[in-house]
Protein backbone atom coordinates (compact mmCIF):
# COMPACT_ATOMS: atom_id res chain seq x y z
CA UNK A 1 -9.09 -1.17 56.63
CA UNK A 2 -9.14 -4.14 57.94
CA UNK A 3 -11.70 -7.01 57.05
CA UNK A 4 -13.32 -7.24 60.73
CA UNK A 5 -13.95 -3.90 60.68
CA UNK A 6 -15.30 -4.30 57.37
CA UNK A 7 -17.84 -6.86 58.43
CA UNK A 8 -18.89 -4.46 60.85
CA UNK A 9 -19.74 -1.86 58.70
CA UNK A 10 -21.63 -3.42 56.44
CA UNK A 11 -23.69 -5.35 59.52
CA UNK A 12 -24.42 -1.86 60.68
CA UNK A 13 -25.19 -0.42 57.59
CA UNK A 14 -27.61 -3.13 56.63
CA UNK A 15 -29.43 -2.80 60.22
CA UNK A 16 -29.73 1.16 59.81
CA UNK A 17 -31.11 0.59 56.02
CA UNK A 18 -33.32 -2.70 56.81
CA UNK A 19 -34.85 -0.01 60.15
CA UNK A 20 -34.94 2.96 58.83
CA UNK A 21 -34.96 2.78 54.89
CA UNK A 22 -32.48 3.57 52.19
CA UNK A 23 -32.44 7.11 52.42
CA UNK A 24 -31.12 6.88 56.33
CA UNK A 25 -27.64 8.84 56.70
CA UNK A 26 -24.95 7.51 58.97
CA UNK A 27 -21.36 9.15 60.29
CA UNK A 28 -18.37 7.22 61.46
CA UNK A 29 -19.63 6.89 64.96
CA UNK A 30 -22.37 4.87 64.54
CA UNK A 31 -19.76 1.75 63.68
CA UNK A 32 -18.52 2.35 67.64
CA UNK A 33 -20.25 2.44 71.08
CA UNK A 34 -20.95 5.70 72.83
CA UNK A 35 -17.66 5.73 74.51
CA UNK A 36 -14.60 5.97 73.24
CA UNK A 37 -12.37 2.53 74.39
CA UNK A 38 -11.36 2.01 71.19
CA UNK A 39 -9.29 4.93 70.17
CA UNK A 40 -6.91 2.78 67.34
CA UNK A 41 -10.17 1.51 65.60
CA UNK A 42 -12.04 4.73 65.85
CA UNK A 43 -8.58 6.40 64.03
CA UNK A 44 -8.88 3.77 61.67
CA UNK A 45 -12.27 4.54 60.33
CA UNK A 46 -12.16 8.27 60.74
CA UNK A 47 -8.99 8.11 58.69
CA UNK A 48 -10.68 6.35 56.21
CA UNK A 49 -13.76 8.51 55.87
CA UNK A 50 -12.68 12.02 56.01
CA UNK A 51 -8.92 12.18 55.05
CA UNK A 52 -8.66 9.28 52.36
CA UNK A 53 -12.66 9.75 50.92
CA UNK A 54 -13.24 13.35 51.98
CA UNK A 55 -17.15 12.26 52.99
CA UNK A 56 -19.02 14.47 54.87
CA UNK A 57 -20.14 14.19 58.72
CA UNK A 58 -23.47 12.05 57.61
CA UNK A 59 -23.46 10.01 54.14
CA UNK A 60 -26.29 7.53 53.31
CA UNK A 61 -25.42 4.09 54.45
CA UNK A 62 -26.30 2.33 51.13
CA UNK A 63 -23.35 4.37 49.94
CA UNK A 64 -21.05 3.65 52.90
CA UNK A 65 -22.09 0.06 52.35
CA UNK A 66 -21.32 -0.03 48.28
CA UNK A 67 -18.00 1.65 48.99
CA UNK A 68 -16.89 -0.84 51.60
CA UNK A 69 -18.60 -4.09 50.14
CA UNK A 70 -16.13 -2.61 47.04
CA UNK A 71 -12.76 -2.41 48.33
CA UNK A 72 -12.47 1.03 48.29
């Protein structure tokens, strides 16, 4: 994945956990806008989270956050 998109991630994971706590779940969409002009990026991540990790639709965004701050 690639490192802006990275950056990203982890921005929006800290927002969601510094708003709503560390138990707050998160899915792929909530890295993207509510409509869809980024089909390539959107690919990207949803590649990343359900075919290469096999996460389900909502995962807690400390873990999301660990995985990506990680390399994995």
């Amino acid at each position: 994945m690639r490192q802006t998109l990275r950056r990203n991630i982890i921005q929006v994971c800290d927002k969601k956990i510094q708003q709503k706590g560390e138990a707050v779940g998160v899915s792929f969409y909530a890295f993207f806008a509510n409509k869809n002009d980024d089909p390539e990026t959107l690919m990207e991540v949803a590649s990343w989270w359900i075919q290469t990790h096999r996460l389900d639709h909502f995962e807690k965004a400390v873990k999301i956050r660990q995985m990506v701050l990680d390399g994995v």
